[in-house]
Protein backbone atom coordinates (compact mmCIF):
# COMPACT_ATOMS: atom_id res chain seq x y z
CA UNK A 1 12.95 -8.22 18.67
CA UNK A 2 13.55 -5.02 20.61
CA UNK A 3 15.30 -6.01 24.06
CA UNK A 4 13.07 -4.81 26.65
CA UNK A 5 14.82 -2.54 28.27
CA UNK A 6 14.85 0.06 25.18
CA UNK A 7 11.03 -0.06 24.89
CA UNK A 8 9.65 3.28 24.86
CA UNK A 9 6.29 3.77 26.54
CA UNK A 10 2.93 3.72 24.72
CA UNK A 11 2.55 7.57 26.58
CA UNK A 12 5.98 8.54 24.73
CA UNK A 13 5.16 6.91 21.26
CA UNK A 14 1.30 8.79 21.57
CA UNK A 15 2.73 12.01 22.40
CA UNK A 16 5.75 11.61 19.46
CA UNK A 17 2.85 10.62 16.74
CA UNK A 18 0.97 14.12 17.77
CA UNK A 19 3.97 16.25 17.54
CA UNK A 20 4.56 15.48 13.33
CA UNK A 21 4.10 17.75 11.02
CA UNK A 22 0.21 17.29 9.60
CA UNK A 23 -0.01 19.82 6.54
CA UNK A 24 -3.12 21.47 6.59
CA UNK A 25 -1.95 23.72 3.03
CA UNK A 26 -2.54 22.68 -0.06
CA UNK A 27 1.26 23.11 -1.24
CA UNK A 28 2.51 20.04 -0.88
CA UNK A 29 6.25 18.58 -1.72
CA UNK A 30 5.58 16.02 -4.26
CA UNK A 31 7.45 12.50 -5.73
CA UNK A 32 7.50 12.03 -9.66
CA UNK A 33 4.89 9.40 -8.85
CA UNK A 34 1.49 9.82 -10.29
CA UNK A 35 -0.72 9.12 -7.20
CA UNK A 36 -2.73 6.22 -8.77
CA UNK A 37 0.70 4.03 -7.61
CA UNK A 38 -0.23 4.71 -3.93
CA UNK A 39 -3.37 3.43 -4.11
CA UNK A 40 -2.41 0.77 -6.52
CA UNK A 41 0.46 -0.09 -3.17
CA UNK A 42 -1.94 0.04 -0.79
CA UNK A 43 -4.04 -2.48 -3.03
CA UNK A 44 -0.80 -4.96 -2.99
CA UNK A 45 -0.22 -4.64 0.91
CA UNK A 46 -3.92 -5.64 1.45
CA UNK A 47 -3.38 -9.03 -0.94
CA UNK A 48 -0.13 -9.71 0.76
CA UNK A 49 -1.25 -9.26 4.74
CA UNK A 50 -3.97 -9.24 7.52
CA UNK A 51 -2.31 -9.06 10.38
CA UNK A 52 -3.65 -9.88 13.47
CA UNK A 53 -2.23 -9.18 17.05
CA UNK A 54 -4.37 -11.71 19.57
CA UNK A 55 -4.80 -9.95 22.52
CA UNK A 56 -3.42 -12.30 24.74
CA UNK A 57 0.13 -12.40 23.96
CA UNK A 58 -0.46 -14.87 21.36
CA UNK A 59 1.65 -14.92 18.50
CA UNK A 60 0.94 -12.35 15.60
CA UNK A 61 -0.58 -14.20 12.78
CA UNK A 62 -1.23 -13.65 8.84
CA UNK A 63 -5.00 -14.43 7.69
CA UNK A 64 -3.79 -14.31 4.10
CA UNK A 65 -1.58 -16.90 2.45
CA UNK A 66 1.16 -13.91 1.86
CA UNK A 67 1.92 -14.74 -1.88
CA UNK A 68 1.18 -12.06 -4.65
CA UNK A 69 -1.64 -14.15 -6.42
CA UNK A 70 -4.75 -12.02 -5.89
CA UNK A 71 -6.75 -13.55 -3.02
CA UNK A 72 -8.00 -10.20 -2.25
CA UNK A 73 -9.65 -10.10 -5.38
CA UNK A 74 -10.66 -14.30 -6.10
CA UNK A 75 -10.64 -15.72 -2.89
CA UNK A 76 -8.51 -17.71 -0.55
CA UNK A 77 -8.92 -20.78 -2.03
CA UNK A 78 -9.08 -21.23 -5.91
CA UNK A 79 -12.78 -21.93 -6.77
CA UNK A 80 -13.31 -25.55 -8.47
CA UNK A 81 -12.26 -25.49 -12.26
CA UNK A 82 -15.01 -24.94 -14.75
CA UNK A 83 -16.07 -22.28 -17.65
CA UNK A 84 -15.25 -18.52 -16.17
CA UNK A 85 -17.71 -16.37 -15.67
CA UNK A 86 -17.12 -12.36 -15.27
CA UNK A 87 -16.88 -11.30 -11.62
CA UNK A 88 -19.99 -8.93 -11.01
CA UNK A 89 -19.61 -5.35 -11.45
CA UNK A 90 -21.43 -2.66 -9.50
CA UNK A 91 -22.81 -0.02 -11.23
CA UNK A 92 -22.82 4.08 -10.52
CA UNK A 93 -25.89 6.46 -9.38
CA UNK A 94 -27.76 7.89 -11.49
CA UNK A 95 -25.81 7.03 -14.95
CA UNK A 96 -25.54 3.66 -14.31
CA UNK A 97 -21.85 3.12 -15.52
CA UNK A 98 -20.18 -0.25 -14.96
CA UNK A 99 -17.41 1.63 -12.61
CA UNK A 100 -18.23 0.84 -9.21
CA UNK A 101 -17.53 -2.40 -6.73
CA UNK A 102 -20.35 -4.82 -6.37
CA UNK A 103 -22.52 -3.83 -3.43
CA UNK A 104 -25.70 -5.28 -1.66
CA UNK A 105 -28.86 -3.52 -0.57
CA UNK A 106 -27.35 -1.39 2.08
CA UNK A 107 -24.12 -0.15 -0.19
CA UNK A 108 -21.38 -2.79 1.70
CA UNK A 109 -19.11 -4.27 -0.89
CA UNK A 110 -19.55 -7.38 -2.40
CA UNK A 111 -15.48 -8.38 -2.42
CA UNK A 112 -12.72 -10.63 -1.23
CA UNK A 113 -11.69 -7.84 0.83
CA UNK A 114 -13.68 -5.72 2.20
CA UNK A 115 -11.01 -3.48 3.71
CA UNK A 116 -10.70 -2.61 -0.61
CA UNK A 117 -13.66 -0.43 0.24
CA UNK A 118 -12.03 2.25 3.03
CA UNK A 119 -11.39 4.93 0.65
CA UNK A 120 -12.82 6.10 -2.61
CA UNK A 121 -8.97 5.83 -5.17
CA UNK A 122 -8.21 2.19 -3.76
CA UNK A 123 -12.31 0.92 -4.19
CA UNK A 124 -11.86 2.55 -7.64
CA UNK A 125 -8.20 0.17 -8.15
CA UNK A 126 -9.46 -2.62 -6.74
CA UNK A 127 -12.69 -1.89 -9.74
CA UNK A 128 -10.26 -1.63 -12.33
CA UNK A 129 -8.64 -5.32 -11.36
CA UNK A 130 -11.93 -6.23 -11.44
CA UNK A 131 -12.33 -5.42 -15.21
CA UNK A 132 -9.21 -6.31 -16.47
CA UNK A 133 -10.27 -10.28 -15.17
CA UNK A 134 -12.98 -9.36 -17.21
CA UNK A 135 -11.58 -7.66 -20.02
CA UNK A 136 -9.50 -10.91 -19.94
CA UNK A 137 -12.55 -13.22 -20.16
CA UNK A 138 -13.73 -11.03 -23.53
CA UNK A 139 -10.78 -11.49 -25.05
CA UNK A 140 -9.62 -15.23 -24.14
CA UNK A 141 -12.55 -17.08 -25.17
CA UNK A 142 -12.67 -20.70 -24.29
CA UNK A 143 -11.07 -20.09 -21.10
CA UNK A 144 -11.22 -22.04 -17.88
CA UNK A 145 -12.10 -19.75 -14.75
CA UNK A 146 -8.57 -20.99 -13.55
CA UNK A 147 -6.65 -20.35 -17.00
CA UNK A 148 -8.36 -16.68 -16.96
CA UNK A 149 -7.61 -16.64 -13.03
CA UNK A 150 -4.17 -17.25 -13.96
CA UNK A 151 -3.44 -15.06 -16.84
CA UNK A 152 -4.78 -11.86 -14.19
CA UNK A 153 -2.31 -12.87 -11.13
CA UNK A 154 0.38 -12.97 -13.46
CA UNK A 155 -0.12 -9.96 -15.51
CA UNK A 156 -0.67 -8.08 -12.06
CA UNK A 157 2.45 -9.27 -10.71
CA UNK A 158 4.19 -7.94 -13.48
CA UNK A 159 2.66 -4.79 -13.09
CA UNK A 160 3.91 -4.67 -9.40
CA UNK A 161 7.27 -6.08 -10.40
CA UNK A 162 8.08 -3.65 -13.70
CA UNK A 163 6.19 -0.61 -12.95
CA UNK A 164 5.40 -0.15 -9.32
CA UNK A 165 8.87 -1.64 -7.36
CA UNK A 166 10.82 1.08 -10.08
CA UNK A 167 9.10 3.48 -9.04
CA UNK A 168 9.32 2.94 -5.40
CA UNK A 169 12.83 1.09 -4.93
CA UNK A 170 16.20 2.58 -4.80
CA UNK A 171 17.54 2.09 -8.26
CA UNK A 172 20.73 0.37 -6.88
CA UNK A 173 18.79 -2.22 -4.50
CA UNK A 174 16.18 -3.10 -7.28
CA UNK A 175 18.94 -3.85 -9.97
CA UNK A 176 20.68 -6.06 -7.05
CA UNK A 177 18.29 -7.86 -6.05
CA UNK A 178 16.86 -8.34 -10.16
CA UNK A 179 20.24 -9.26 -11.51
CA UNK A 180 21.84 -11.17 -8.28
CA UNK A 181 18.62 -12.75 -6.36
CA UNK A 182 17.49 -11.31 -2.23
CA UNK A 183 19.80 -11.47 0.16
CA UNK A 184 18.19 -10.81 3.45
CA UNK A 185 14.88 -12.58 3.04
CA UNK A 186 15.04 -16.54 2.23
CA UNK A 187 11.02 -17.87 2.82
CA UNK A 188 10.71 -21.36 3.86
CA UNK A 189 6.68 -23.10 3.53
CA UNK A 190 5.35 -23.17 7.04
CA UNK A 191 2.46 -25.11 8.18
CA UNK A 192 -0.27 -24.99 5.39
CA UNK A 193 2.53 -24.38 3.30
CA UNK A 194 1.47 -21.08 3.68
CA UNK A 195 4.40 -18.17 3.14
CA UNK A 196 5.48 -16.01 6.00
CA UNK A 197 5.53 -12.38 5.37
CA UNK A 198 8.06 -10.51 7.57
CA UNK A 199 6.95 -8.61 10.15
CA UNK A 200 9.03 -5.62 9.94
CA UNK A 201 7.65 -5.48 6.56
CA UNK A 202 3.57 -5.64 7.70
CA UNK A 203 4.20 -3.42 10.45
CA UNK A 204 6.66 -1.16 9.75
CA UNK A 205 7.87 -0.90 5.94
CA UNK A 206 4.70 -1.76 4.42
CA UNK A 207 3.42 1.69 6.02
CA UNK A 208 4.95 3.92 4.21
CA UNK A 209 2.49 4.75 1.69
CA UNK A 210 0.21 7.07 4.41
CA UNK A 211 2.97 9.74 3.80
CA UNK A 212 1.98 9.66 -0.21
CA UNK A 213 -1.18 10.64 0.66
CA UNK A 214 -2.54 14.21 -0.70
CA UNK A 215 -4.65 16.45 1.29
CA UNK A 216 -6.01 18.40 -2.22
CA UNK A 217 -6.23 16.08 -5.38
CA UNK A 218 -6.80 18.58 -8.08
CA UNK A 219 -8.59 17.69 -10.76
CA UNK A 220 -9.83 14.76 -9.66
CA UNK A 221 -12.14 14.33 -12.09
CA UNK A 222 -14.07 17.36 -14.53
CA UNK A 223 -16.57 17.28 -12.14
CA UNK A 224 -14.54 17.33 -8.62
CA UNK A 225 -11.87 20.37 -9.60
CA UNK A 226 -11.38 19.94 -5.76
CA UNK A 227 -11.22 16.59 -4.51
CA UNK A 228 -10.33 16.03 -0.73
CA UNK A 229 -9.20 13.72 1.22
CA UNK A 230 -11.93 13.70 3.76
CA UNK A 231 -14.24 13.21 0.34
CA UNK A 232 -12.44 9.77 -0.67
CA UNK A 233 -13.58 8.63 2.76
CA UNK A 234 -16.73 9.63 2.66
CA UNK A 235 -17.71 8.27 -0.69
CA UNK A 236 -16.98 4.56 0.65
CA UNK A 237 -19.88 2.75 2.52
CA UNK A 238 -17.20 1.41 4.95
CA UNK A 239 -15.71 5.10 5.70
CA UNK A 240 -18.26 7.19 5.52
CA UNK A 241 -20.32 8.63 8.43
CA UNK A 242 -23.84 8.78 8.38
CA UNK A 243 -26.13 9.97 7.28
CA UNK A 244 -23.97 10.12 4.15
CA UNK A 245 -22.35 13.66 3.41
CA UNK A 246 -23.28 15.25 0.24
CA UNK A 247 -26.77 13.40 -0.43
CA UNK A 248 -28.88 14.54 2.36
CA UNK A 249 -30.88 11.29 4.15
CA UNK A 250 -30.34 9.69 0.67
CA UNK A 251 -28.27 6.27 1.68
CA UNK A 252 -25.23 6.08 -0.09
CA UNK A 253 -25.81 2.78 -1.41
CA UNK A 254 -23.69 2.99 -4.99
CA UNK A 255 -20.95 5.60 -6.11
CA UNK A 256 -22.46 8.88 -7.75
CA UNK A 257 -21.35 9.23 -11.59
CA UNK A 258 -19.42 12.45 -10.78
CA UNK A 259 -17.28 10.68 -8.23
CA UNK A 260 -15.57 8.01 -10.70
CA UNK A 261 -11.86 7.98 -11.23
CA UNK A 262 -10.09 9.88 -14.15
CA UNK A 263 -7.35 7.27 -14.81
CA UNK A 264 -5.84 9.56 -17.09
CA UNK A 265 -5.48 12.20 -14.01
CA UNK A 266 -4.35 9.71 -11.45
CA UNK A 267 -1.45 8.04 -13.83
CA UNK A 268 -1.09 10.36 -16.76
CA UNK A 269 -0.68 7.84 -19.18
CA UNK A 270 -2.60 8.56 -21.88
CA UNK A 271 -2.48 12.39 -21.04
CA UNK A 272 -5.39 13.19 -18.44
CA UNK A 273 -8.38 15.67 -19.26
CA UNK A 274 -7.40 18.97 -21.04
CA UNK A 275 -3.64 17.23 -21.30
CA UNK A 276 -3.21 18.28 -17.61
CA UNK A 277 -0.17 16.44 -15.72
CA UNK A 278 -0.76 13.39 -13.45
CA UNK A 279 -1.77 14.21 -10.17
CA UNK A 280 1.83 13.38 -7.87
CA UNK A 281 1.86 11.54 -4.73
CA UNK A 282 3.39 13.43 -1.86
CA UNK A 283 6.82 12.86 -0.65
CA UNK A 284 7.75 10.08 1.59
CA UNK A 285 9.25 11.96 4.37
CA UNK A 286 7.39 12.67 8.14
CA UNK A 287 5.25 15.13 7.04
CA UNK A 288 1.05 13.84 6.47
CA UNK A 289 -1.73 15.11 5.28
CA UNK A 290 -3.87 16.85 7.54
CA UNK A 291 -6.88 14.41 7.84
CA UNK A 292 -4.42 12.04 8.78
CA UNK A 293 -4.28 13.61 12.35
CA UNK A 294 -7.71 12.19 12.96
CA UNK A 295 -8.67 10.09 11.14
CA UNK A 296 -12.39 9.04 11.05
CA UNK A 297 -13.48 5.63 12.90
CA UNK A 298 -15.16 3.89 10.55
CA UNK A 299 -11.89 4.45 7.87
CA UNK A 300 -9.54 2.58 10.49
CA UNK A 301 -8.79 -1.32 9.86
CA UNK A 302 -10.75 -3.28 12.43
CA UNK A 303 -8.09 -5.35 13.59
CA UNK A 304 -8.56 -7.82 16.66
CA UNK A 305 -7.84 -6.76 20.44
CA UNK A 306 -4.39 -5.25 21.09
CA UNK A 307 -3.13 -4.14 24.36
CA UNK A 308 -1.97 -0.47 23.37
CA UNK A 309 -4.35 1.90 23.85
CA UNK A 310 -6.53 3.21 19.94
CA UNK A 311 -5.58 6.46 18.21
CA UNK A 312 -6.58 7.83 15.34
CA UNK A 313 -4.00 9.36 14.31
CA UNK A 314 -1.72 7.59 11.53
CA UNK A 315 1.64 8.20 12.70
CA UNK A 316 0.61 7.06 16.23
CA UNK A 317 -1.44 3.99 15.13
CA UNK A 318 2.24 2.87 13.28
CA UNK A 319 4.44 3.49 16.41
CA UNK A 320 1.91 1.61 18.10
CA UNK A 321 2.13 -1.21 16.00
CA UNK A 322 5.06 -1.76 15.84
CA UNK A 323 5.49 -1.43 20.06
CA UNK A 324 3.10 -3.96 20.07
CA UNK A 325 5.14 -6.77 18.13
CA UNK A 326 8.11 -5.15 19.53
CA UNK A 327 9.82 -4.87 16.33
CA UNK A 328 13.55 -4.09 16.70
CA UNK A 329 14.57 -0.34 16.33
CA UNK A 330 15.65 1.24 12.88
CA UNK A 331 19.38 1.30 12.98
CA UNK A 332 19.68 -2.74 14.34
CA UNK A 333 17.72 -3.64 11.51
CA UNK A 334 19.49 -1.57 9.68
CA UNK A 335 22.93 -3.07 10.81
CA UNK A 336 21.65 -6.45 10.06
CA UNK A 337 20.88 -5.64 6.97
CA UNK A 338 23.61 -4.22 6.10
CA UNK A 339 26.18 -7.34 7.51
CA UNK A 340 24.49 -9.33 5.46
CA UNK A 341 24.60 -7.36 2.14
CA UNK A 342 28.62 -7.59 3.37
CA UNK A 343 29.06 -10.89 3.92
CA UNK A 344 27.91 -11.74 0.17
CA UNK A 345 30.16 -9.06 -1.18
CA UNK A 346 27.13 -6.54 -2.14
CA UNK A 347 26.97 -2.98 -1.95
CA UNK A 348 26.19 -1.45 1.54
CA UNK A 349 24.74 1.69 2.37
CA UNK A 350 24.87 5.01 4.98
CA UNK A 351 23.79 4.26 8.41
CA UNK A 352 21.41 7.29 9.92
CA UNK A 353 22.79 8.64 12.89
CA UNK A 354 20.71 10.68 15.89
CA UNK A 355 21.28 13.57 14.17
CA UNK A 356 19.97 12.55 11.08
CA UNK A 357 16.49 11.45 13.24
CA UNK A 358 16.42 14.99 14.44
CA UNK A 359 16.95 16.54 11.24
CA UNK A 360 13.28 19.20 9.84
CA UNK A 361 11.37 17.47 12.95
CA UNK A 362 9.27 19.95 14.51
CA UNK A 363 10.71 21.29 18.00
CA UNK A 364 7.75 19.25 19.88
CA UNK A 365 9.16 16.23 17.92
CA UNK A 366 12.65 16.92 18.32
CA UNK A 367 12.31 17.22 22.63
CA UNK A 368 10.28 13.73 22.38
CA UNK A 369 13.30 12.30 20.19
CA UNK A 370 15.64 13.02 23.00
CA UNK A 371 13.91 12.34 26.03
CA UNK A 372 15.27 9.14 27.12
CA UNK A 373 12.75 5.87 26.15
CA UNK A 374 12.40 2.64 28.09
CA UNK A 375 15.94 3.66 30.45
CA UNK A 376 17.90 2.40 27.22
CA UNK A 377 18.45 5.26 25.35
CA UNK A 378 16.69 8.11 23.38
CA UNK A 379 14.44 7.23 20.10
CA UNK A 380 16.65 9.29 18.23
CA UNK A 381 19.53 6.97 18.89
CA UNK A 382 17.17 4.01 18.60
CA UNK A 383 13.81 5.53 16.38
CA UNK A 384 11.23 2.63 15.61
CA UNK A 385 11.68 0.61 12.09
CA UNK A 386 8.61 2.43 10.66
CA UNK A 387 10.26 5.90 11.55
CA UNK A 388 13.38 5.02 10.51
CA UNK A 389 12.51 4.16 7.39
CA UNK A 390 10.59 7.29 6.54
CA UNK A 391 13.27 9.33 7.81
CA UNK A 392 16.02 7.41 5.44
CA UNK A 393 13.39 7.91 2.51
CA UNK A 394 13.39 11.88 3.34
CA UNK A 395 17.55 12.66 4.04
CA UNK A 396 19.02 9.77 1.40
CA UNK A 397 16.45 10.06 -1.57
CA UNK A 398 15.13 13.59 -1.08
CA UNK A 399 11.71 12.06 -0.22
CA UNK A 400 11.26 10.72 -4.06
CA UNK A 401 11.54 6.86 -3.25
CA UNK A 402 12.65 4.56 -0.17
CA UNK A 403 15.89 4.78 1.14
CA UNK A 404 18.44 1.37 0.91
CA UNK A 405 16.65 -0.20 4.07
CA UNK A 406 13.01 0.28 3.64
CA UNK A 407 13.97 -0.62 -0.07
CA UNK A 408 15.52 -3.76 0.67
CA UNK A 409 12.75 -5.10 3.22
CA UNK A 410 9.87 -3.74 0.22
CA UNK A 411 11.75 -5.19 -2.69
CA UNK A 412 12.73 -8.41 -1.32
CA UNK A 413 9.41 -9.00 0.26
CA UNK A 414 7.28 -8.55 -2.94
CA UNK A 415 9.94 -10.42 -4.90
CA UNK A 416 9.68 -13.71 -2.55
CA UNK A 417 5.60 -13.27 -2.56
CA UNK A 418 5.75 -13.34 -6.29
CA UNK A 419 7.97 -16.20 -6.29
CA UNK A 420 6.04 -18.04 -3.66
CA UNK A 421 2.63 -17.29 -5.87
CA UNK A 422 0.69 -20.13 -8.22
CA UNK A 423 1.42 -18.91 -10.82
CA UNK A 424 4.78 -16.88 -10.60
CA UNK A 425 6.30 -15.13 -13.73
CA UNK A 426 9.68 -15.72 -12.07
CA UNK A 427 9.33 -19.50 -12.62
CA UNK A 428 10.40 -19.66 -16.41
CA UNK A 429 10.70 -17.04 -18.99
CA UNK A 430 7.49 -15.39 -18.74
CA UNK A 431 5.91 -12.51 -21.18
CA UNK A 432 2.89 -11.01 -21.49
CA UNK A 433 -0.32 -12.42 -23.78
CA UNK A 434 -0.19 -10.64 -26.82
CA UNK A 435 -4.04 -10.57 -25.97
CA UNK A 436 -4.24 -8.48 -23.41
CA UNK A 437 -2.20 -5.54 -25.40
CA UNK A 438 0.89 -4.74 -23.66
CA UNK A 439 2.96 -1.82 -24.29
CA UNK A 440 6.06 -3.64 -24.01
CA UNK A 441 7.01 -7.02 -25.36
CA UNK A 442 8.69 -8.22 -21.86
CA UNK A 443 6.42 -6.93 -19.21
CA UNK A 444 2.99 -5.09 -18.27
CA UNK A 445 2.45 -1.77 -16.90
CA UNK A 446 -0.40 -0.53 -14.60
CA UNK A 447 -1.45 1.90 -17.47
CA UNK A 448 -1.60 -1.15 -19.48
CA UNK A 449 -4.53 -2.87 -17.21
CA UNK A 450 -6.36 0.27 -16.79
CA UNK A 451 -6.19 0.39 -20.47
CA UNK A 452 -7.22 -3.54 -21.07
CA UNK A 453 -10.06 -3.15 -18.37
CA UNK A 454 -11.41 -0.06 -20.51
CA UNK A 455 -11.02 2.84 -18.16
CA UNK A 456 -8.46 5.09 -19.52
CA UNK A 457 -11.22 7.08 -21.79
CA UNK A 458 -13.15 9.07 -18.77
C-alpha cells in the first residue's frame, strides 16, 4: 500500500486528470489491433471484477467469483443440470434481426451484467457470446445446459488466452509466463473458495483499455460511414440520455437495424465491407479520446459510496481509484516486480525514471508532475500504478502493447483466473471441438466465435 506520507491529494490527482491530452481530431495514433479486441477486453474485465469500495473504510471487496468462466454471461451460480435451452436473444428495430441483447418493455437489458449494456461495441460483444452458446446448442445436440455451458467458458478462455493476451502482452512476458508458469501472482481459495483478483490489477492495470478508445470509428457499419463515440453511448438504454437522440420522443427500447456491428470492420477477419482494413484501436499511451473528458452520467459504473469526490472525466475517475485503495505508486510495484522476476532467475526489465513520466505530457501536466504530492515527493518520481503503466506502454512499446509491468500484472492475472475457472483448458491437454469450427487445431480465435455465432456476414 502507498505509505501515507506520499499520498497526493484528491485536489492534485483532479487537477492532473484535466491537464491530459483529450484529442478532439480525428487523426489518431493507432495499435495493429483491430478495435473489436478492446471491447472484447473490456468484456473480460467485467467477468473477472466488480469492485466495490464501502464507504466506510471497509475493506474493498469483489462481487464476482474472479475466475474466467463467464458469470457475466450465465450467472453466478451454475443453474441446476437439465436439457439446455438457447439464452434469449433480443431482436433489432424495424428489421427485426436476431442481433441485439434481450431487453424488457422499457429497453433495460435482460443480462448477467448489466454494466454489458454501457456502450453500443461491448452490448454488441457481449450479443455475439450470446450466440456462439447458442450456435453451440445447434450444433451439440443432446447436450446438457452444463456440458453446452462448459464447452462456451472454455472456448472463450481460449480466445482470451491465444488471441487477445498476444495481442496485448509483451511478447517476452507472455512466452515466460506460457513456457515457465507466473511468477508474481500465486492465488490461494479464500472464504467461499472464491479467487482473489489483485487489486492493482482492478484498479489500476485493468484500466488501460480507455486509452484504445477511438473518437471517429469509420466505417462502422455501410450505414454509419461516421460512427462516434458519443453515438455508442447513446445507442445503449443504460448510456443514453433522454429523450433518446436520433429518434425524436420515440423510446429507444431495441437497437435500430442500421446501428448493428460489422464484425468484419471491427476485426478484419474475413475482410470487412468493400475489403476495407479493420478499424485499429488507438494507442495505449496518455492521450484519450475527446468524449472521454466528460463523460456522460448515465455511461459511468454505479459503484457504491467512496470518499473521493465524482468526476467524469476518465483519467481522473482512475487516479481516483486508485487513491482510494491507496494502491502503491508505479515504480515500487514496479521494483517488486522486478526482484521477484530476479530471484527466480527470469528476465527483468527497464525501470521508468521521472524523466521518463515527464516525457510528451502537456506543460499543464508536466508542472502538476513536479509539484511536490503528499510532502513525500513529486508524482513524477512516484506516478500512480495506473499512470505508470500507461506511460511504460507509450516510451517501451511505442504505444502498440503494455509495457513489462502492466504486462506482467495483465498476463498473470488472466492466466490464474483461467486456471482458477470450472472448467479450465489449462487443466489437461485441452483443444478445441471440432464442432464448433476452429481455425486452428490447438486453440480458438475471437474471429472464430464471431464466425460460429453467425455474425461475420453483415
Amino acid at each position: 500500500m502507498l505509505p501515507h506520507h506520499l499520498h497526493p491529494s484528491v485536489e492534485h490527482l483532479v487537477a492532473l486528470g484535466a491537464a491530459f491530452r483529450f484529442n478532439d481530431t480525428d487523426r489518431e495514433a493507432e495499435t495493429d489491433i483491430p478495435v473489436g479486441y478492446t471491447y472484447l477486453c473490456q468484456l473480460v474485465f467485467h467477468d473477472l471484477t466488480l469492485m466495490v469500495v464501502p464507504a466506510a473504510g471497509a475493506s474493498p471487496f469483489n462481487r464476482h467469483s474472479g475466475r474466467l468462466q463467464l458469470d457475466s454471461i450465465f450467472g453466478e451460480r451454475p443453474a441446476r443440470d437439465g436439457r439446455a435451452a438457447p439464452l434469449p436473444i433480443g431482436r433489432t428495430m424495424p428489421g427485426g434481426r436476431p442481433c441485439d441483447l434481450p431487453r424488457d418493455r422499457i429497453g433495460r437489458a435482460a443480462i448477467c451484467d448489466s454494466r454489458n449494456d454501457d456502450n453500443l461495441p461491448l452490448a454488441q460483444t457481449h450479443l455475439a457470446v450470446l450466440r456462439f452458446h447458442n450456435a453451440i446448442l445447434s450444433a451439440c445436440p443432446g447436450q446438457s445446459r452444463n456440458e453446452v455451458r462448459a464447452l462456451a467458458v472454455a472456448h472463450f478462455q481460449s480466445v482470451v488466452l491465444h488471441d487477445l493476451l498476444p495481442r496485448l502482452i509483451d511478447p517476452a512476458v507472455y512466452e515466460d509466463v506460457m513456457a515457465n508458469g507466473r511468477c508474481i501472482l500465486h492465488p490461494t481459495p479464500e472464504i467461499g473458495d472464491d479467487f482473489a483478483i489483485p487489486l492493482e490489477f482492478a484498479a489500476a492495470c485493468a484500466r488501460f483499455g480507455h486509452a484504445m478508445i477511438r473518437n471517429l470509428y469509420r466505417c462502422w457499419n455501410s450505414e454509419n460511414p461516421g460512427a462516434r463515440l458519443y453515438a455508442f453511448w447513446r445507442n445503449t438504454f443504460n448510456s443514453s440520455d433522454r429523450p433518446l437522440d436520433g429518434t425524436g420522443d420515440l423510446a429507444r427500447t431495441r437497437l435500430f437495424d442500421d446501428w448493428i456491428a460489422d464484425w468484419g470492420r471491427l476485426l478484419g477477419d474475413p475482410p470487412g465491407r468493400f475489403g476495407l482494413p479493420p478499424l485499429l484501436a488507438s494507442r495505449i499511451d496518455t492521450v484519450f479520446a475527446h468524449p472521454l473528458s466528460q463523460v456522460p452520467q448515465q455511461a459511468l459504473p454505479r459503484l457504491a459510496a467512496s470518499s473521493l469526490q465524482p468526476s467524469t472525466n476518465i483519467a481522473t475517475l482512475s487516479l481516483l481509484r486508485g487513491l482510494s485503495l491507496r494502491l502503491n505508486s508505479g515504480p515500487a510495484v514496479a521494483a517488486k516486480i522486478l526482484a521477484l522476476l530476479r530471484a527466480q532467475g527470469r528476465a527483468g526489465f527497464r525501470l521508468l525514471t521521472p524523466q521518463d513520466m515527464l516525457r510528451d505530457e502537456p506543460d499543464e501536466a508536466r508542472r502538476l508532475l513536479l509539484l511536490p504530492a503528499g510532502g513525500g515527493g513529486t508524482l513524477a518520481a512516484h506516478p500512480p500504478l495506473w499512470l505508470y503503466v500507461l506511460k511504460e506502454a507509450a516510451i517501451l512499446q511505442g504505444g502498440m502493447r503494455l509495457g513489462p509491468v502492466g504486462s506482467r500484472i495483465v498476463m498473470e492475472t488472466l492466466h490464474a483466473a483461467i486456471e482458477a475457472a470450472h472448467p479450465s483448458i489449462l487443466d489437461s491437454g485441452w483443444h478445441p471441438d471440432p464442432r464448433l469450427r476452429p481455425s486452428h487445431p490447438e486453440r480458438y480465435s475471437f474471429p472464430d466465435l464471431i464466425a460460429f455465432a453467425g455474425l461475420s456476414t453483415p
